[in-house]
Structure formats: C-alpha cells, structure tokens
PDB file of N, CA and C in Angstrom:
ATOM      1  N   UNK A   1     147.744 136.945  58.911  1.00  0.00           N
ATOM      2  CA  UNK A   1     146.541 137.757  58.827  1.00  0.00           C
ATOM      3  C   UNK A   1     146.163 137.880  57.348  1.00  0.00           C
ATOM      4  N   UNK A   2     144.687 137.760  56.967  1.00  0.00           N
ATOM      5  CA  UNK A   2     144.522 138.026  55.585  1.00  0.00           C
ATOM      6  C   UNK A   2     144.829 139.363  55.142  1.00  0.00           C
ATOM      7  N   UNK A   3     144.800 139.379  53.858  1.00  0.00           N
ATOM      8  CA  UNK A   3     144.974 140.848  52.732  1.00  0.00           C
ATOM      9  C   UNK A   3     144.050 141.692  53.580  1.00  0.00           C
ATOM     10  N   UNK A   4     142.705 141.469  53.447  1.00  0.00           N
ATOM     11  CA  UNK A   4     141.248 142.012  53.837  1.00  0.00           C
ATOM     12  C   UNK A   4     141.949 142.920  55.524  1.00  0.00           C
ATOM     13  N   UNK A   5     141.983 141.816  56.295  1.00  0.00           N
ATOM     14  CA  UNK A   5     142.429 142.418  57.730  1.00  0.00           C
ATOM     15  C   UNK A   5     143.834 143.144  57.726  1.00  0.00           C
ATOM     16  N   UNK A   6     144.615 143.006  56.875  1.00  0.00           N
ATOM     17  CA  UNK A   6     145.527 143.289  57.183  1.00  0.00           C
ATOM     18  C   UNK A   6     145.193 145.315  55.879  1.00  0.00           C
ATOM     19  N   UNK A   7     144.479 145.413  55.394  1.00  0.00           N
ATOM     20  CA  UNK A   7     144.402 146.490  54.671  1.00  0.00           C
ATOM     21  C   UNK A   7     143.373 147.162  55.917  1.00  0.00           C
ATOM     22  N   UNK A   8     142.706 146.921  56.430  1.00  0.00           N
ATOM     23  CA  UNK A   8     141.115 147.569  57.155  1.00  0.00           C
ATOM     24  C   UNK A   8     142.219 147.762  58.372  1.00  0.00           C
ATOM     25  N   UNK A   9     143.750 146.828  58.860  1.00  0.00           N
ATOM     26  CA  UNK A   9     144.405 147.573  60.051  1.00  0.00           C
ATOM     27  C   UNK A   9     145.040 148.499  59.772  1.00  0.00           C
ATOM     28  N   UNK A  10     145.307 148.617  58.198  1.00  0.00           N
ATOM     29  CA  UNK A  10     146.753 149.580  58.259  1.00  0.00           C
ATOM     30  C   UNK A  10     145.677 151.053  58.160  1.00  0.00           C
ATOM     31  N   UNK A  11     144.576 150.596  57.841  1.00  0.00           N
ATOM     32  CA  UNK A  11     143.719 152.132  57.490  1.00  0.00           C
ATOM     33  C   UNK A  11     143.144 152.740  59.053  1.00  0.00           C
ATOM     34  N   UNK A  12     143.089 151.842  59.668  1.00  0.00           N
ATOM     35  CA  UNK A  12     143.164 152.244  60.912  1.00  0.00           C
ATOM     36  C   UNK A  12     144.198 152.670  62.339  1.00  0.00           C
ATOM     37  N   UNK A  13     145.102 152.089  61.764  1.00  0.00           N
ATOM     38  CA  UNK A  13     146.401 153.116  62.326  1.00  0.00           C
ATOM     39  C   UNK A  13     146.809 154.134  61.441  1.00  0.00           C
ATOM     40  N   UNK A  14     146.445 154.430  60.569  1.00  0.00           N
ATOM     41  CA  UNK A  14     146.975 155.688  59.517  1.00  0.00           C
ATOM     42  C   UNK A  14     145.723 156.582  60.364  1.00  0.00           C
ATOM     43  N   UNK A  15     144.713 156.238  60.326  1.00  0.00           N
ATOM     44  CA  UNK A  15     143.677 157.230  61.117  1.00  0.00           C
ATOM     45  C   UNK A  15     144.106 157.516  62.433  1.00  0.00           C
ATOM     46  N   UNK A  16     144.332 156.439  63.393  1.00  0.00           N
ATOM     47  CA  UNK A  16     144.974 156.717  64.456  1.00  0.00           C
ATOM     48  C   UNK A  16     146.110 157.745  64.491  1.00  0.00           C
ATOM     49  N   UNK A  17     146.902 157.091  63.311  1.00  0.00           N
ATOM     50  CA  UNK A  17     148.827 158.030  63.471  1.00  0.00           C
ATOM     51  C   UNK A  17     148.604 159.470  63.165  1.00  0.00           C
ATOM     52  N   UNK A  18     147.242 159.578  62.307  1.00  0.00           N
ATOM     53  CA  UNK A  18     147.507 160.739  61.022  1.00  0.00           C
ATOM     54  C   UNK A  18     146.959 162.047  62.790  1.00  0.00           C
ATOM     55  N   UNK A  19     146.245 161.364  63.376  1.00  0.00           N
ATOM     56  CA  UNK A  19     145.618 162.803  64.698  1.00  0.00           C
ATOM     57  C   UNK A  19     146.867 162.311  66.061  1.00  0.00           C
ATOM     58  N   UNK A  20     147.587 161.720  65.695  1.00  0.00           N
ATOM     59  CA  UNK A  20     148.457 161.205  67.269  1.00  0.00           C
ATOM     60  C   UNK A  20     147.686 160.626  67.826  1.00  0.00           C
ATOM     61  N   UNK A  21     146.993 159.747  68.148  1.00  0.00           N
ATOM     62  CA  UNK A  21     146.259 159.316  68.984  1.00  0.00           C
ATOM     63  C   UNK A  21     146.547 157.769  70.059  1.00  0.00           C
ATOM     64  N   UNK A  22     147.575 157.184  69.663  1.00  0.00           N
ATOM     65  CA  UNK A  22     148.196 156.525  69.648  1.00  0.00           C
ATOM     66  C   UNK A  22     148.912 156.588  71.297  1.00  0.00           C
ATOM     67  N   UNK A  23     149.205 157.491  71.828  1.00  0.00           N
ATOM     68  CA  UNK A  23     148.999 157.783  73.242  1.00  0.00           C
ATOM     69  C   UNK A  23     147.914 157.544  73.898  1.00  0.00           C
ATOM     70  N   UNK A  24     146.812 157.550  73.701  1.00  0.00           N
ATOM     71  CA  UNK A  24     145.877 157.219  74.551  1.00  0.00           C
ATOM     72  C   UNK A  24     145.000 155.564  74.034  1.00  0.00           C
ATOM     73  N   UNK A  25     146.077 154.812  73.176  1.00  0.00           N
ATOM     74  CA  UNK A  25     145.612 153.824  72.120  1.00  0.00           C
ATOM     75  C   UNK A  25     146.074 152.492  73.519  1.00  0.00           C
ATOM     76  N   UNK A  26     145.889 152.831  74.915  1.00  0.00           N
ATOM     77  CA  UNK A  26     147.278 151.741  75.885  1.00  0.00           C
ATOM     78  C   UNK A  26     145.847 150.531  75.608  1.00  0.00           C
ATOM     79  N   UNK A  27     146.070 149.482  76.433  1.00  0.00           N
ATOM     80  CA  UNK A  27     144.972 148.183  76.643  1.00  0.00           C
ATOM     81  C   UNK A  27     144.330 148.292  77.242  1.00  0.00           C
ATOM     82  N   UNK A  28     144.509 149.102  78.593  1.00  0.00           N
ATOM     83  CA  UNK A  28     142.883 149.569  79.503  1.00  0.00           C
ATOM     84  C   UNK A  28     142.042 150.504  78.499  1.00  0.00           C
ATOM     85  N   UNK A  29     142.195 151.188  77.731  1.00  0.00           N
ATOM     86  CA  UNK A  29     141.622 152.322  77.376  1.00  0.00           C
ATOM     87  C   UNK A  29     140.854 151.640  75.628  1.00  0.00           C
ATOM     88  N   UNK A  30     141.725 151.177  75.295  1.00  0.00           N
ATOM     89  CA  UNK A  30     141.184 149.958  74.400  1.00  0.00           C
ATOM     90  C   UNK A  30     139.733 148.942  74.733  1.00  0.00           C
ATOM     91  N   UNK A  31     140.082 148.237  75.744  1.00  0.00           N
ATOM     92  CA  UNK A  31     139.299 147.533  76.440  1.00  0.00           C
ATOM     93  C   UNK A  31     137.616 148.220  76.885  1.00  0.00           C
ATOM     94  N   UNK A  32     138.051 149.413  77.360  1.00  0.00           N
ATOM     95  CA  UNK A  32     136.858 150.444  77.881  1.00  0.00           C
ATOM     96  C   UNK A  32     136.605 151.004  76.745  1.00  0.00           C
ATOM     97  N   UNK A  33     136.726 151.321  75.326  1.00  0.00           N
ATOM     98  CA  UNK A  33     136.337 151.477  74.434  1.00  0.00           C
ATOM     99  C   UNK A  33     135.262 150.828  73.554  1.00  0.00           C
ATOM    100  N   UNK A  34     135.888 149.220  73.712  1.00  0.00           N
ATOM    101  CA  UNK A  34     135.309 148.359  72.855  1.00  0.00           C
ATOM    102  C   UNK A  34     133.984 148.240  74.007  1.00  0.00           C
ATOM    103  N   UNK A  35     134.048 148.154  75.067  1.00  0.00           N
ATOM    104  CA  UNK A  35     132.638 148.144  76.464  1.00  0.00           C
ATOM    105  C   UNK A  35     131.792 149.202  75.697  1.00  0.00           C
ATOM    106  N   UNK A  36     132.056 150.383  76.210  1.00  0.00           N
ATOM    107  CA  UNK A  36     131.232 151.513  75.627  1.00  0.00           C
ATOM    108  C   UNK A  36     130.558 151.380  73.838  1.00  0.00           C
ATOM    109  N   UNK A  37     131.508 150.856  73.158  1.00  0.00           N
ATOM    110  CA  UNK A  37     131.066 150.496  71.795  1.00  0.00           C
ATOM    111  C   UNK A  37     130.200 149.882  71.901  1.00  0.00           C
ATOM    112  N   UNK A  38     130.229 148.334  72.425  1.00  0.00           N
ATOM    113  CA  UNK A  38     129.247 147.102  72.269  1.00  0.00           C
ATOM    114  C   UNK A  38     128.087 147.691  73.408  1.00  0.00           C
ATOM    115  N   UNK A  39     128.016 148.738  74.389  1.00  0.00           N
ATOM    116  CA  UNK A  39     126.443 149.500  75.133  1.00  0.00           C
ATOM    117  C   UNK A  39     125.941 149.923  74.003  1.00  0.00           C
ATOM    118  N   UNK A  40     126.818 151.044  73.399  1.00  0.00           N
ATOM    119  CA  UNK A  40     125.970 151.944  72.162  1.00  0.00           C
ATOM    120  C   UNK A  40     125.050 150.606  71.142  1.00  0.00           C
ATOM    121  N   UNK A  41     125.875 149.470  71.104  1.00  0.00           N
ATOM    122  CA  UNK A  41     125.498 148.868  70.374  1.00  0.00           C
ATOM    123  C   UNK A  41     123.723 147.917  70.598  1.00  0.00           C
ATOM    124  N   UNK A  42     123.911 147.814  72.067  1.00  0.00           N
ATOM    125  CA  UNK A  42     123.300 147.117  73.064  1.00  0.00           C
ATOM    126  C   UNK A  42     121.365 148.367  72.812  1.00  0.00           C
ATOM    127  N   UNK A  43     122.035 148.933  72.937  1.00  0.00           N
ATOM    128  CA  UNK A  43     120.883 150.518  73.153  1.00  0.00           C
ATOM    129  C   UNK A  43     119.983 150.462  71.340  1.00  0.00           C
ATOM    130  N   UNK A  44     120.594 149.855  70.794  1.00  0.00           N
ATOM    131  CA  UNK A  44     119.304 149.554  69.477  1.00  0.00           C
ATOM    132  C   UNK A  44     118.570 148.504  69.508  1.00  0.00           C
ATOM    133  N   UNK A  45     118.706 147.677  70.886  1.00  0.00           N
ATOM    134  CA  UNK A  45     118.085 146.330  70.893  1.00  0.00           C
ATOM    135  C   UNK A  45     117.082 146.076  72.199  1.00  0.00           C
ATOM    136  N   UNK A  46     117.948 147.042  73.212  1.00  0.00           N
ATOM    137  CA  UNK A  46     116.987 147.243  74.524  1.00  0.00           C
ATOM    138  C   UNK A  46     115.483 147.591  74.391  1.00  0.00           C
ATOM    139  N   UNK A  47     114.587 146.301  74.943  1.00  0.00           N
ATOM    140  CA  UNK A  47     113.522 146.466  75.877  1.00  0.00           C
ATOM    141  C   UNK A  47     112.709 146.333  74.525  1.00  0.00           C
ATOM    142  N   UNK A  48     113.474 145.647  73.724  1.00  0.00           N
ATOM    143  CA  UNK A  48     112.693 145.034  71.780  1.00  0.00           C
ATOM    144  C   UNK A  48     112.382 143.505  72.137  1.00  0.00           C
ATOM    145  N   UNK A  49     111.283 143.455  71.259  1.00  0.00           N
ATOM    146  CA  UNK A  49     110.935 141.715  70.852  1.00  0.00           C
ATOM    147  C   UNK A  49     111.870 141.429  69.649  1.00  0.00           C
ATOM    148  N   UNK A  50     112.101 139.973  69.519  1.00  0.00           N
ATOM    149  CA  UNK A  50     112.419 140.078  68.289  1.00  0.00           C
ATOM    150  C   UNK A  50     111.952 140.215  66.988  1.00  0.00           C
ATOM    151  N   UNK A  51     110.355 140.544  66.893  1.00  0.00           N
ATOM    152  CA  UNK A  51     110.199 140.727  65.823  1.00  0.00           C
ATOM    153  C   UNK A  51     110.243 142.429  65.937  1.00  0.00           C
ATOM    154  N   UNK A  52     109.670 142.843  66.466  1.00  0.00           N
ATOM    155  CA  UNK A  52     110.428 144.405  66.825  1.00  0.00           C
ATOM    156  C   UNK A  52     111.721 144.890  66.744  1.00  0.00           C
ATOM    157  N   UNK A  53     112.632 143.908  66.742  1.00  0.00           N
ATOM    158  CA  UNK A  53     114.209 143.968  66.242  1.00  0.00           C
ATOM    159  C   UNK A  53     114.240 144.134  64.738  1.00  0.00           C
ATOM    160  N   UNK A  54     113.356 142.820  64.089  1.00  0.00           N
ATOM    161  CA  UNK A  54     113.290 142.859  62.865  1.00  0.00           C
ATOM    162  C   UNK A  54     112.675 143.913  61.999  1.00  0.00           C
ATOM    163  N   UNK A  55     111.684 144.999  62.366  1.00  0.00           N
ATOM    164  CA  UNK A  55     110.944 145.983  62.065  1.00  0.00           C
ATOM    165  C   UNK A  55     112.136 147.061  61.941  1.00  0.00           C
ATOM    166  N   UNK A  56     112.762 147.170  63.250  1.00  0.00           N
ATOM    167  CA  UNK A  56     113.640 148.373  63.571  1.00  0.00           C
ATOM    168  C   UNK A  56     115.020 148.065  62.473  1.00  0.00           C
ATOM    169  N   UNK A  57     115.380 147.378  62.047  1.00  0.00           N
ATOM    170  CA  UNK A  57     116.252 146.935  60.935  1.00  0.00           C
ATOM    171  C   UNK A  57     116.066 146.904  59.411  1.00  0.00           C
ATOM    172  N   UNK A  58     114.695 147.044  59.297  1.00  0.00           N
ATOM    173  CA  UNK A  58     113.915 147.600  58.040  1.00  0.00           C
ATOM    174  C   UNK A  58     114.262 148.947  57.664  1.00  0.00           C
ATOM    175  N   UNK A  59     114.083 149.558  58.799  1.00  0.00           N
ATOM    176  CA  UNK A  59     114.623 151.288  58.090  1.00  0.00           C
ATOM    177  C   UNK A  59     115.985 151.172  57.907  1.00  0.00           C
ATOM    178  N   UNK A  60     116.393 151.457  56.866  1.00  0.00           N
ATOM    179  CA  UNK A  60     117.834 151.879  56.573  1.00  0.00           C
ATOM    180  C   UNK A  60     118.830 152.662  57.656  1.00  0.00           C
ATOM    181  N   UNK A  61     118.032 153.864  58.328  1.00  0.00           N
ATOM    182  CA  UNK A  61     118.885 154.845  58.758  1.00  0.00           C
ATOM    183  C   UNK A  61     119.254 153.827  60.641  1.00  0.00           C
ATOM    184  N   UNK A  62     118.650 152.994  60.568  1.00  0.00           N
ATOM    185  CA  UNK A  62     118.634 152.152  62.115  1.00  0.00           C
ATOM    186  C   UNK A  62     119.720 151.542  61.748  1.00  0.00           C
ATOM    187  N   UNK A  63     119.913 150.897  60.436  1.00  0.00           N
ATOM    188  CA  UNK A  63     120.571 149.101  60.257  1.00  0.00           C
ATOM    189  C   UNK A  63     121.772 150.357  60.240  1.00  0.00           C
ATOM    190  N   UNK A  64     122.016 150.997  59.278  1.00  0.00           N
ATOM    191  CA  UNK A  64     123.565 151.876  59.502  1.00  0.00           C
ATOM    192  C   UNK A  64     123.607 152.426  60.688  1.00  0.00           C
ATOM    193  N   UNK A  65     123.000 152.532  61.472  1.00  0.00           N
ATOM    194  CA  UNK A  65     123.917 153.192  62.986  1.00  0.00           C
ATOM    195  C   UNK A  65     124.211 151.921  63.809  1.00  0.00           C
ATOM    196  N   UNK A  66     123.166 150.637  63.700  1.00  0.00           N
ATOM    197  CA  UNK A  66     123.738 149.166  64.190  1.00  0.00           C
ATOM    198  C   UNK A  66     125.284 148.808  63.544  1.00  0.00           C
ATOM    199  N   UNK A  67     125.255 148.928  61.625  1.00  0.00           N
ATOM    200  CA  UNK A  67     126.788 148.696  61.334  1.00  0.00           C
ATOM    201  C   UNK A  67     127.763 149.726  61.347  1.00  0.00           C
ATOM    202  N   UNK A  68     127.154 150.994  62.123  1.00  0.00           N
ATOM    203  CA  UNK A  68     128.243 151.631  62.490  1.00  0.00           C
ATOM    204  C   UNK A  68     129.141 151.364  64.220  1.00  0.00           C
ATOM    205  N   UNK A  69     128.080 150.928  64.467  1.00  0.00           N
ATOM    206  CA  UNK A  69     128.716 151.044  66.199  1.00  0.00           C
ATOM    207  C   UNK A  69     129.439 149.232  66.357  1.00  0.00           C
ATOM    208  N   UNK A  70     129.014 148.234  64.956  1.00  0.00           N
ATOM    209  CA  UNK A  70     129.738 147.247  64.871  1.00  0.00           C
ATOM    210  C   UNK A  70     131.012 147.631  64.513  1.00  0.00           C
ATOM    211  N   UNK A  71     131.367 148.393  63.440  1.00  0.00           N
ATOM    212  CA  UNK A  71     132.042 148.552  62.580  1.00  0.00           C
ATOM    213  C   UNK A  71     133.444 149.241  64.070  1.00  0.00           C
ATOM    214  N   UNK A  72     132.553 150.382  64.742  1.00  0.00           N
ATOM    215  CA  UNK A  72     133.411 150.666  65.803  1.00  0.00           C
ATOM    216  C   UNK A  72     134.159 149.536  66.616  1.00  0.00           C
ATOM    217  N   UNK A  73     133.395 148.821  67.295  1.00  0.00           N
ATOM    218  CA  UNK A  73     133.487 147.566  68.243  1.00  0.00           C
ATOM    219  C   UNK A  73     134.635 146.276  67.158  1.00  0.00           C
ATOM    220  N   UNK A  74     134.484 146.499  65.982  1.00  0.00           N
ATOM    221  CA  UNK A  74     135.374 145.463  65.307  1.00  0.00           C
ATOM    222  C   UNK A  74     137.022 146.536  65.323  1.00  0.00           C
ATOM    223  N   UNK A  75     136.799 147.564  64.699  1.00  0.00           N
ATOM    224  CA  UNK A  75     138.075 148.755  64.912  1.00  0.00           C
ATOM    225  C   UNK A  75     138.785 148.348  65.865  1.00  0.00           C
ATOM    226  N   UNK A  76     138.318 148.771  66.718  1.00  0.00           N
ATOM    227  CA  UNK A  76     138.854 148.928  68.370  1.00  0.00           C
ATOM    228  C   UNK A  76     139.584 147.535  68.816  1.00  0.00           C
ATOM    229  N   UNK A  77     139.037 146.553  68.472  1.00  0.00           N
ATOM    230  CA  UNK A  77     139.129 145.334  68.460  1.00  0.00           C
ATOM    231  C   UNK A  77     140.900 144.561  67.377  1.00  0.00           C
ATOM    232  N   UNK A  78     140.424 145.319  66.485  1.00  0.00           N
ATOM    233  CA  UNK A  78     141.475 144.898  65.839  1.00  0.00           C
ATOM    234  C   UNK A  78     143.200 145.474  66.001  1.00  0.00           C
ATOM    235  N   UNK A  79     142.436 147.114  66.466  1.00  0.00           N
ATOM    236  CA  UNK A  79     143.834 147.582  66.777  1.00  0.00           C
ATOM    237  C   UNK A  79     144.056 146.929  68.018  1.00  0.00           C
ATOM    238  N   UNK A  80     143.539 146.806  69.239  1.00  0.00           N
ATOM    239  CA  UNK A  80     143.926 146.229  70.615  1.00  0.00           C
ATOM    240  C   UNK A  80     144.759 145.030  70.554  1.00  0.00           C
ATOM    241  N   UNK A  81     144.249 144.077  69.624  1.00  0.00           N
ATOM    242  CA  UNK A  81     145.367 142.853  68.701  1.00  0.00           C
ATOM    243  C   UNK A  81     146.859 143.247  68.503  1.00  0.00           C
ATOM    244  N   UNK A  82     146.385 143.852  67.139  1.00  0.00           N
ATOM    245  CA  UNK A  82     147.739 144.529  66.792  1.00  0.00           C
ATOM    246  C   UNK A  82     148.404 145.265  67.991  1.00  0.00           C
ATOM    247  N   UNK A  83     148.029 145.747  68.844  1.00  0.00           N
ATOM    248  CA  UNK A  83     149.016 146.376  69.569  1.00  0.00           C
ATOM    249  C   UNK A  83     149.977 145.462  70.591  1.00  0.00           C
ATOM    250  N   UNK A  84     148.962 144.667  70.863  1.00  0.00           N
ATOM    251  CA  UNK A  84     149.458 143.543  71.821  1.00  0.00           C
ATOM    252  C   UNK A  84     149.632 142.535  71.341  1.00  0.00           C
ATOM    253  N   UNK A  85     150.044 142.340  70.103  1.00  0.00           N
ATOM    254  CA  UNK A  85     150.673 141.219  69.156  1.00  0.00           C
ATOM    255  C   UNK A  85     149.782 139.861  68.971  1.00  0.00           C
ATOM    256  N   UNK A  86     149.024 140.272  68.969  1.00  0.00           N
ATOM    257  CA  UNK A  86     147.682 138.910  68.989  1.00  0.00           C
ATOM    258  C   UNK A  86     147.490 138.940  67.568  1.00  0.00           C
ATOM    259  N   UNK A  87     147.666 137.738  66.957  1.00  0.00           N
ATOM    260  CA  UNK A  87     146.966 137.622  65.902  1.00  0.00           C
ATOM    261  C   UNK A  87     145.690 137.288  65.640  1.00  0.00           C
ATOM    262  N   UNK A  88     144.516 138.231  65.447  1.00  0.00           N
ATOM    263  CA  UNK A  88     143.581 138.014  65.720  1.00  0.00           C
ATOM    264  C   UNK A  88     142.753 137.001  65.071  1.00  0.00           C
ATOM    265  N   UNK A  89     143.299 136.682  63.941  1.00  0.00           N
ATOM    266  CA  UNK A  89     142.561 135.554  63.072  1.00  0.00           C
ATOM    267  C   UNK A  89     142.884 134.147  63.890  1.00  0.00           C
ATOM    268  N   UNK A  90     144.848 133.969  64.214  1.00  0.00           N
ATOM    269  CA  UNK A  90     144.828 132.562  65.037  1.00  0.00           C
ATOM    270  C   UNK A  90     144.248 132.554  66.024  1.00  0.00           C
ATOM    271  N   UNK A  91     143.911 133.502  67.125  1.00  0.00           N
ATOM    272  CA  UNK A  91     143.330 133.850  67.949  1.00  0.00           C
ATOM    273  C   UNK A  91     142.132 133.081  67.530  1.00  0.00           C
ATOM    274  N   UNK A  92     141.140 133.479  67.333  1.00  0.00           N
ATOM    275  CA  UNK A  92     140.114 132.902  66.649  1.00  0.00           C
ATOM    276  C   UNK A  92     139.977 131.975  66.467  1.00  0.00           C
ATOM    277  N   UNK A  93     140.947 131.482  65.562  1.00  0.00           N
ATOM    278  CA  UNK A  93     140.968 129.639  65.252  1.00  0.00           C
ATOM    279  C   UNK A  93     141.299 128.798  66.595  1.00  0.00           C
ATOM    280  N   UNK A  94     142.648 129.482  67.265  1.00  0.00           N
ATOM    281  CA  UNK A  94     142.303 128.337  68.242  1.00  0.00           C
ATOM    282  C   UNK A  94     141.403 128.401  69.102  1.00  0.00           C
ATOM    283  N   UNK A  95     140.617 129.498  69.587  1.00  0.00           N
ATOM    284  CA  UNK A  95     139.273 129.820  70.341  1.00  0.00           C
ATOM    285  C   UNK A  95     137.745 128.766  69.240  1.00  0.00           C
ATOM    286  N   UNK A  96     138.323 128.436  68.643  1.00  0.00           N
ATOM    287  CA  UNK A  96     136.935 127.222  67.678  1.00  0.00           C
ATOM    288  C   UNK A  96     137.378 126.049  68.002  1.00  0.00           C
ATOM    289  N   UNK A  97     138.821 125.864  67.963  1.00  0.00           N
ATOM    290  CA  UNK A  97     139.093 124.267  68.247  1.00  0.00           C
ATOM    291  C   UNK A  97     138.971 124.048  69.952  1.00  0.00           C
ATOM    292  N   UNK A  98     139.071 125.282  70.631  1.00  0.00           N
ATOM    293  CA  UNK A  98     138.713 125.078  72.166  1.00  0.00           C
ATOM    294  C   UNK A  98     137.126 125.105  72.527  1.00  0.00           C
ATOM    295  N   UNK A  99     136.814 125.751  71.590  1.00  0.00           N
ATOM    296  CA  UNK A  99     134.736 125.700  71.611  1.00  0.00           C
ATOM    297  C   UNK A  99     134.402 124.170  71.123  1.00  0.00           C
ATOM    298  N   UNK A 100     135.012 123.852  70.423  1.00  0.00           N
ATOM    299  CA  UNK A 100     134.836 122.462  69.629  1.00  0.00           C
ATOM    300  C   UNK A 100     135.108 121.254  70.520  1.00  0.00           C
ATOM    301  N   UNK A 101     136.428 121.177  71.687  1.00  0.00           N
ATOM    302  CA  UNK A 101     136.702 120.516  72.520  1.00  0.00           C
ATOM    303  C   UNK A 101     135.822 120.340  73.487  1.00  0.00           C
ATOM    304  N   UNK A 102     135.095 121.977  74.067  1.00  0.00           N
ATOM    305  CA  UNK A 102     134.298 122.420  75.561  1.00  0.00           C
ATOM    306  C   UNK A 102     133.234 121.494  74.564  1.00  0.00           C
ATOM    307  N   UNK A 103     132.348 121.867  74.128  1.00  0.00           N
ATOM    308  CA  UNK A 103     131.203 121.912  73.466  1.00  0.00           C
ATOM    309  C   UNK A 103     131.359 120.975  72.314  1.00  0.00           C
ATOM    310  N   UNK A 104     131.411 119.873  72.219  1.00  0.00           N
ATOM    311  CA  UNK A 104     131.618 119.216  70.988  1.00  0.00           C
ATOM    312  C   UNK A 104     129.886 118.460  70.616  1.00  0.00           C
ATOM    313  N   UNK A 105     129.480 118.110  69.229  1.00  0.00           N
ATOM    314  CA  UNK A 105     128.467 118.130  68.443  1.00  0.00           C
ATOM    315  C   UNK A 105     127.275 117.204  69.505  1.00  0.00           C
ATOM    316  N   UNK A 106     127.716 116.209  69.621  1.00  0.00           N
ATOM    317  CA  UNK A 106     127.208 115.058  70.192  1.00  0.00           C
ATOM    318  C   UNK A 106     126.871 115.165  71.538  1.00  0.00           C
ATOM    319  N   UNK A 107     127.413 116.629  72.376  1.00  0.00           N
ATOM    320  CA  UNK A 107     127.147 116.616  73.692  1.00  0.00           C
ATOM    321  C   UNK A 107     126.048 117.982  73.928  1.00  0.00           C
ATOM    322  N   UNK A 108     126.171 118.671  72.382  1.00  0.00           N
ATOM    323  CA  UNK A 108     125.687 120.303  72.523  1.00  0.00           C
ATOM    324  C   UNK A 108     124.566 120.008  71.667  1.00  0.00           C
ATOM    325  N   UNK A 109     124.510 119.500  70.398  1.00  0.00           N
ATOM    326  CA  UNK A 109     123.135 119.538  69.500  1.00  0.00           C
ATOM    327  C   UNK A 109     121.829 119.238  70.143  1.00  0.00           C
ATOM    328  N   UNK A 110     121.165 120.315  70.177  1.00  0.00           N
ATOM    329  CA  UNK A 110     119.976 119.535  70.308  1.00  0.00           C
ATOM    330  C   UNK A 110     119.229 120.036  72.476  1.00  0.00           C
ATOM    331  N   UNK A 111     120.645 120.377  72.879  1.00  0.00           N
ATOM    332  CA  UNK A 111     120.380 120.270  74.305  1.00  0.00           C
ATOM    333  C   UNK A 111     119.675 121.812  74.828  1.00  0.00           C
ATOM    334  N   UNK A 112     120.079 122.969  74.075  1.00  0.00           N
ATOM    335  CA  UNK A 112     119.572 124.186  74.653  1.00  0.00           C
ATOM    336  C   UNK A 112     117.962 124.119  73.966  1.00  0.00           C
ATOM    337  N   UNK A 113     117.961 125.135  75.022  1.00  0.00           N
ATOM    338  CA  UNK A 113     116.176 125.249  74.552  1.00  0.00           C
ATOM    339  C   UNK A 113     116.058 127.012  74.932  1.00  0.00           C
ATOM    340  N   UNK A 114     115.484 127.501  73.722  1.00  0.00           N
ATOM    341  CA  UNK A 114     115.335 129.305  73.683  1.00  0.00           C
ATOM    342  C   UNK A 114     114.360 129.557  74.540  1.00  0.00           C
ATOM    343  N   UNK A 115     114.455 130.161  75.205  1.00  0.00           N
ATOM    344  CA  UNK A 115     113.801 131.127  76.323  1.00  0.00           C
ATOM    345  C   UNK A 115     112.833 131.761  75.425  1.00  0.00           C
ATOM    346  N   UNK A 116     111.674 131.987  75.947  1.00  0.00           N
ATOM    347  CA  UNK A 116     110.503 132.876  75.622  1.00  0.00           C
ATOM    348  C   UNK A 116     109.690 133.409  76.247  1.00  0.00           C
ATOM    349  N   UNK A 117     109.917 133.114  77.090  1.00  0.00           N
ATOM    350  CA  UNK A 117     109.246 134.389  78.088  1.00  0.00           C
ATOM    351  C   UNK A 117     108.922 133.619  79.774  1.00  0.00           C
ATOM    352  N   UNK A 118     108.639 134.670  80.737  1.00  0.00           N
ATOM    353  CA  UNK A 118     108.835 134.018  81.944  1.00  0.00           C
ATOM    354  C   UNK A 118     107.993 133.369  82.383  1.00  0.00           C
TER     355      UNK A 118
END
C-alpha cells in the first residue's frame, strides 16, 4: 500500500478507535454504508443535464458537499479493505489487467456510442 493510503488509513482507524466504533465497523454494515454514501452522492446529480451538472459544480459550497460524500464513500471503502485484508491498491491492479483482458483496445475503442436522449 502507498505512504499516501497507508497515512489517510491509519487516520481513519484512529477516528474509528478514538469513539469505539469498531463494533459496528463488521462487512454488512460497511457495505450498507458505502450504498447509502454513493445515494447521498447520487442526490447532487439526480434529474440534472449535464451541463446543469456543470453549473451546479461552479458554486463552491455544491463541489464540497460532492467531495465530501466522495471523500465518505472512499473512507468506508478503505477501511472495509483493511478489515478484510484486501489490499486495496492490488485489488485494483488486478481488477485493470482483468478489464484489460474482458475489454481489450481493439475490441472496445470506438464501439460505444453516448446516449442522448430517448
């Protein structure tokens, strides 16, 4: 794990350890955390265009409650790792070389086409 991840986990189990919380820290409750995080997150984007996304990200006080409820959803995320011994960075890497296998350049470039309306 890098320096970076590995300082942003230990500050987050010191927050966790410092209130006990760590009892109610199991993998279902983890899991239903990071859900509820990524709705809150979902609820600054609902029933927007995207250039209406882009407007609503102009005000300052919007873009910090978007990188706050990321910032949650990455937390939650990282301790659920650590608890269950996942390294979340290899994790990662081999989840690119398996995206890279499913989906490789020559079969994916070029083939989707963005939706715009019905």
């Amino acid at each position: 794990m890098s320096t970076l991840s590995e300082n942003i986990l230990q500050k987050i189990k010191t927050f966790r350890d410092e209130r006990n919380w760590m009892q109610f820290h199991d993998p279902k409750n983890m899991a239903i955390a990071v859900s509820i995080e990524s709705a809150e997150l979902l609820e600054h984007f609902l029933w927007k265009s995207p250039e209406e996304v882009e407007n609503y990200l102009k005000d300052p006080k919007n873009k910090q409650e978007v990188s706050d409820e990321i910032a949650d959803i990455m937390c939650f995320l990282l301790e659920l790792a650590d608890n269950l011994e996942i390294d979340i960075e290899q994790a990662i890497e081999n989840k690119m070389i398996h995206n890279a296998r499913k989906y490789p350049v020559e079969k994916a470039r070029g083939r989707a086409t963005k939706y715009t309306k019905l």
